[in-house]
C-alpha atoms as a PDB file:
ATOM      1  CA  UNK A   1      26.765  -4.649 -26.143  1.00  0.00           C
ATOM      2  CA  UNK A   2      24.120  -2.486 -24.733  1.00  0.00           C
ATOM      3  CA  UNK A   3      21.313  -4.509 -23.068  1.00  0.00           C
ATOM      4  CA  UNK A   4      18.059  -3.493 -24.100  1.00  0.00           C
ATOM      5  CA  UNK A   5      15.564  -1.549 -22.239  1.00  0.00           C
ATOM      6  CA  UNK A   6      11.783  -3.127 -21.874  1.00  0.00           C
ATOM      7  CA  UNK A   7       9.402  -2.094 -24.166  1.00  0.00           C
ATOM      8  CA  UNK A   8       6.928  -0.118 -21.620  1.00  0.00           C
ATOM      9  CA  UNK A   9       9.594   1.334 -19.513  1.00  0.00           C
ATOM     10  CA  UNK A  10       9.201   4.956 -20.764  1.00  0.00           C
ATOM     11  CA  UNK A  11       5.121   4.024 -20.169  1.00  0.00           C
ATOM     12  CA  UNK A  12       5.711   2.612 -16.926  1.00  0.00           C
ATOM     13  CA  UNK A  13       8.052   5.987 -15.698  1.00  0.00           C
ATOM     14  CA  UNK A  14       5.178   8.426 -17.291  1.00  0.00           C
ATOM     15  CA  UNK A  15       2.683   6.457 -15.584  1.00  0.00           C
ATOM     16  CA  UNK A  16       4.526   6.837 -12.052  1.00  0.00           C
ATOM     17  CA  UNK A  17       4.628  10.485 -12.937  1.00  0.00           C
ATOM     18  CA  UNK A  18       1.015  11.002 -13.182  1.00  0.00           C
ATOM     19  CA  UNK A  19       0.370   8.576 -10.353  1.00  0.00           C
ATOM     20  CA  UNK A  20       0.437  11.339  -8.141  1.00  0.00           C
ATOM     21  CA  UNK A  21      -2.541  13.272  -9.551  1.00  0.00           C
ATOM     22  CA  UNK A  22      -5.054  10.851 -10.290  1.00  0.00           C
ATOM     23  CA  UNK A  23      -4.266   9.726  -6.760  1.00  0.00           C
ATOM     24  CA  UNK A  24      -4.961  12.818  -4.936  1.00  0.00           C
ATOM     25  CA  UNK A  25      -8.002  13.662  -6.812  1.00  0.00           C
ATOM     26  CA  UNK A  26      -9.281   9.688  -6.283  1.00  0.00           C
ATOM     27  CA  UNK A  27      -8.757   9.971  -2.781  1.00  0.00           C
ATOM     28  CA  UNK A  28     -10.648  13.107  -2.437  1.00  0.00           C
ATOM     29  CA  UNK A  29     -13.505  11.208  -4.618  1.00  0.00           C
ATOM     30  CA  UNK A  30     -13.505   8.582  -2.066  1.00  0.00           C
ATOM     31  CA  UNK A  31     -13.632  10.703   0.853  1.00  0.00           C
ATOM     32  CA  UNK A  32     -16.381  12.433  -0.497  1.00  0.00           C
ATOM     33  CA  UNK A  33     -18.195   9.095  -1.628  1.00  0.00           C
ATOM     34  CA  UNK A  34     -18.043   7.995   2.395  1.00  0.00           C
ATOM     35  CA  UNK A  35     -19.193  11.571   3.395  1.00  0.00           C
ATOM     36  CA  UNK A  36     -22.482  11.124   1.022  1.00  0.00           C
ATOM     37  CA  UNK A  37     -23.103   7.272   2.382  1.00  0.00           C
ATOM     38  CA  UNK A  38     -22.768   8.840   5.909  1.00  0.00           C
ATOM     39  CA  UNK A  39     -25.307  11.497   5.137  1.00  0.00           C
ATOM     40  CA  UNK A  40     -27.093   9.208   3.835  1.00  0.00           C
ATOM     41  CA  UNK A  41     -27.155   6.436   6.577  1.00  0.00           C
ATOM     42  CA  UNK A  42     -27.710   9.452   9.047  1.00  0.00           C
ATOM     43  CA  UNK A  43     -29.393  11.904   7.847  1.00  0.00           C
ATOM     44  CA  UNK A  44     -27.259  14.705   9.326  1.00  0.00           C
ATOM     45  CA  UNK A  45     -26.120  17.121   6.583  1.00  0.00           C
ATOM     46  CA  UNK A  46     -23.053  17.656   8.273  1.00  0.00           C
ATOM     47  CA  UNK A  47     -21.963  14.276   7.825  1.00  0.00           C
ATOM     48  CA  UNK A  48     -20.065  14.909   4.154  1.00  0.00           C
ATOM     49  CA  UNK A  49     -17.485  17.313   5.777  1.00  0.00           C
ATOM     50  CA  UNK A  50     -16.183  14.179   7.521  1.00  0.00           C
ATOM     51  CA  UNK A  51     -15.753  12.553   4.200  1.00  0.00           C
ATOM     52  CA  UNK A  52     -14.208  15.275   2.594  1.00  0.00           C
ATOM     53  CA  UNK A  53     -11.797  16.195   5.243  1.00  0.00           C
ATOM     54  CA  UNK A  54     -11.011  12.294   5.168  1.00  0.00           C
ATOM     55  CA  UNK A  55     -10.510  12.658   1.644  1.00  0.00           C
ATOM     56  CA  UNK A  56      -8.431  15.521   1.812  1.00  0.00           C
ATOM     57  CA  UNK A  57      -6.470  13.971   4.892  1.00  0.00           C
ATOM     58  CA  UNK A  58      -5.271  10.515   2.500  1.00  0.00           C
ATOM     59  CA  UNK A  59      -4.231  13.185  -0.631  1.00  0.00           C
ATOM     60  CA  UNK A  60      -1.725  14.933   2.202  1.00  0.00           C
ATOM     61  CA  UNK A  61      -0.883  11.702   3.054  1.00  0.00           C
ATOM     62  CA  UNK A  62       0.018  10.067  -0.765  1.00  0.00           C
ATOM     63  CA  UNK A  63       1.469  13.532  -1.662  1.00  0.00           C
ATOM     64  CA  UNK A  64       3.654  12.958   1.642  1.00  0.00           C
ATOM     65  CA  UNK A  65       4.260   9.234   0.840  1.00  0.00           C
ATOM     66  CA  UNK A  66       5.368  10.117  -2.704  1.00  0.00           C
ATOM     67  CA  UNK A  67       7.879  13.363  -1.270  1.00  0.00           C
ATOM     68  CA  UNK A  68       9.689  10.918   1.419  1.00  0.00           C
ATOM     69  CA  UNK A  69       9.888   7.717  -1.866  1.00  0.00           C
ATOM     70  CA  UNK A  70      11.692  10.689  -4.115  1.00  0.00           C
ATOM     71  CA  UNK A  71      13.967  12.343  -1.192  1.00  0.00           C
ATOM     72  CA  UNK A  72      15.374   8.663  -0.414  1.00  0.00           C
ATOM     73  CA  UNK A  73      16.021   8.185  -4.116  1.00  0.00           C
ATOM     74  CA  UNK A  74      17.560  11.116  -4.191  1.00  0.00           C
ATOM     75  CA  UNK A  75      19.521  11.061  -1.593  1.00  0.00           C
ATOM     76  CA  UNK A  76      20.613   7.448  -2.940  1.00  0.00           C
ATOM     77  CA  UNK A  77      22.478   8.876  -5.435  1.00  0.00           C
ATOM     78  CA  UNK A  78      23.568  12.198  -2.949  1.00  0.00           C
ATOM     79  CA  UNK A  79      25.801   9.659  -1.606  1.00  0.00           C
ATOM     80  CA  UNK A  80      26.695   7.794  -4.391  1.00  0.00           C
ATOM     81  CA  UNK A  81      30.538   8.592  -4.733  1.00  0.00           C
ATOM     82  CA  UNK A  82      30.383   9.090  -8.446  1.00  0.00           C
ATOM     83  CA  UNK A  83      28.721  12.011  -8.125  1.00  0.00           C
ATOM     84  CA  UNK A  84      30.485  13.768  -4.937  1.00  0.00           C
ATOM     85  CA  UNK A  85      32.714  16.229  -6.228  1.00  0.00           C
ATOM     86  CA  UNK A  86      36.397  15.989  -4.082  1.00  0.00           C
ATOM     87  CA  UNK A  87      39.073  18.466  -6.639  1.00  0.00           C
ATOM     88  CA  UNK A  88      40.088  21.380  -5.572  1.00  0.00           C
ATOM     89  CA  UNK A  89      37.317  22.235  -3.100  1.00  0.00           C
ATOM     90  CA  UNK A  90      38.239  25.028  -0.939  1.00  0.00           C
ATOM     91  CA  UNK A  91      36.731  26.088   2.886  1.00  0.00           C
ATOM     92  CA  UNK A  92      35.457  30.100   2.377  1.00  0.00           C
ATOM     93  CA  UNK A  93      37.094  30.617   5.849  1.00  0.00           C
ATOM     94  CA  UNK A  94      40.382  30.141   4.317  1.00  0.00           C
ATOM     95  CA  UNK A  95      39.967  32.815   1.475  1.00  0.00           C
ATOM     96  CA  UNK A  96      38.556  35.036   4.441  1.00  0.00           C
ATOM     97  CA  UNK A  97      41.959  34.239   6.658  1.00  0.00           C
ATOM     98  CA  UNK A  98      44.283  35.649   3.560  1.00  0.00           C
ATOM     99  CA  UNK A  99      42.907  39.419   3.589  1.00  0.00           C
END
């Protein structure tokens, strides 16, 4: 018997697909939200390049995040035996070592 998969799951997966996007453009959003309260608790016009490149600075940083969370799953199943291949796998420096 096959045990059954929860209702949402294909949801849930497309939703940790898209994750990704909304969350780089939200952190740019927020960055530039704190840029326009700085400019306007200072006055200095300047001020909403901070936000921005703080913004800009947490999207590297989720992109990042989300890179190193697929290379470990990856590499999870990279060492997984099931999927090493063993059979008949032959060095190129002994086909070079015949001619």
């Amino acid at each position: 018997m096959k045990p059954e998969e929860p209702k949402l799951k294909k949801v849930v997966n497309a939703a940790d697909g898209l994750s990704l996007g909304i969350s780089i453009v939200v952190a740019i959003l927020i960055g530039v939200g704190i840029g326009l309260g700085l400019q306007k608790l200072t006055g200095i016009m300047w001020t909403l390049w901070i936000g921005v490149f703080i913004g800009v600075g947490a999207a590297i940083s989720n992109v990042y995040k989300a890179y190193a969370k697929q290379k470990s799953s990856l590499d999870e199943l990279a060492n997984d035996p099931r999927y090493k291949y063993k059979a008949g796998y032959k060095d190129d420096e002994d086909e070079d070592e015949k001619y």
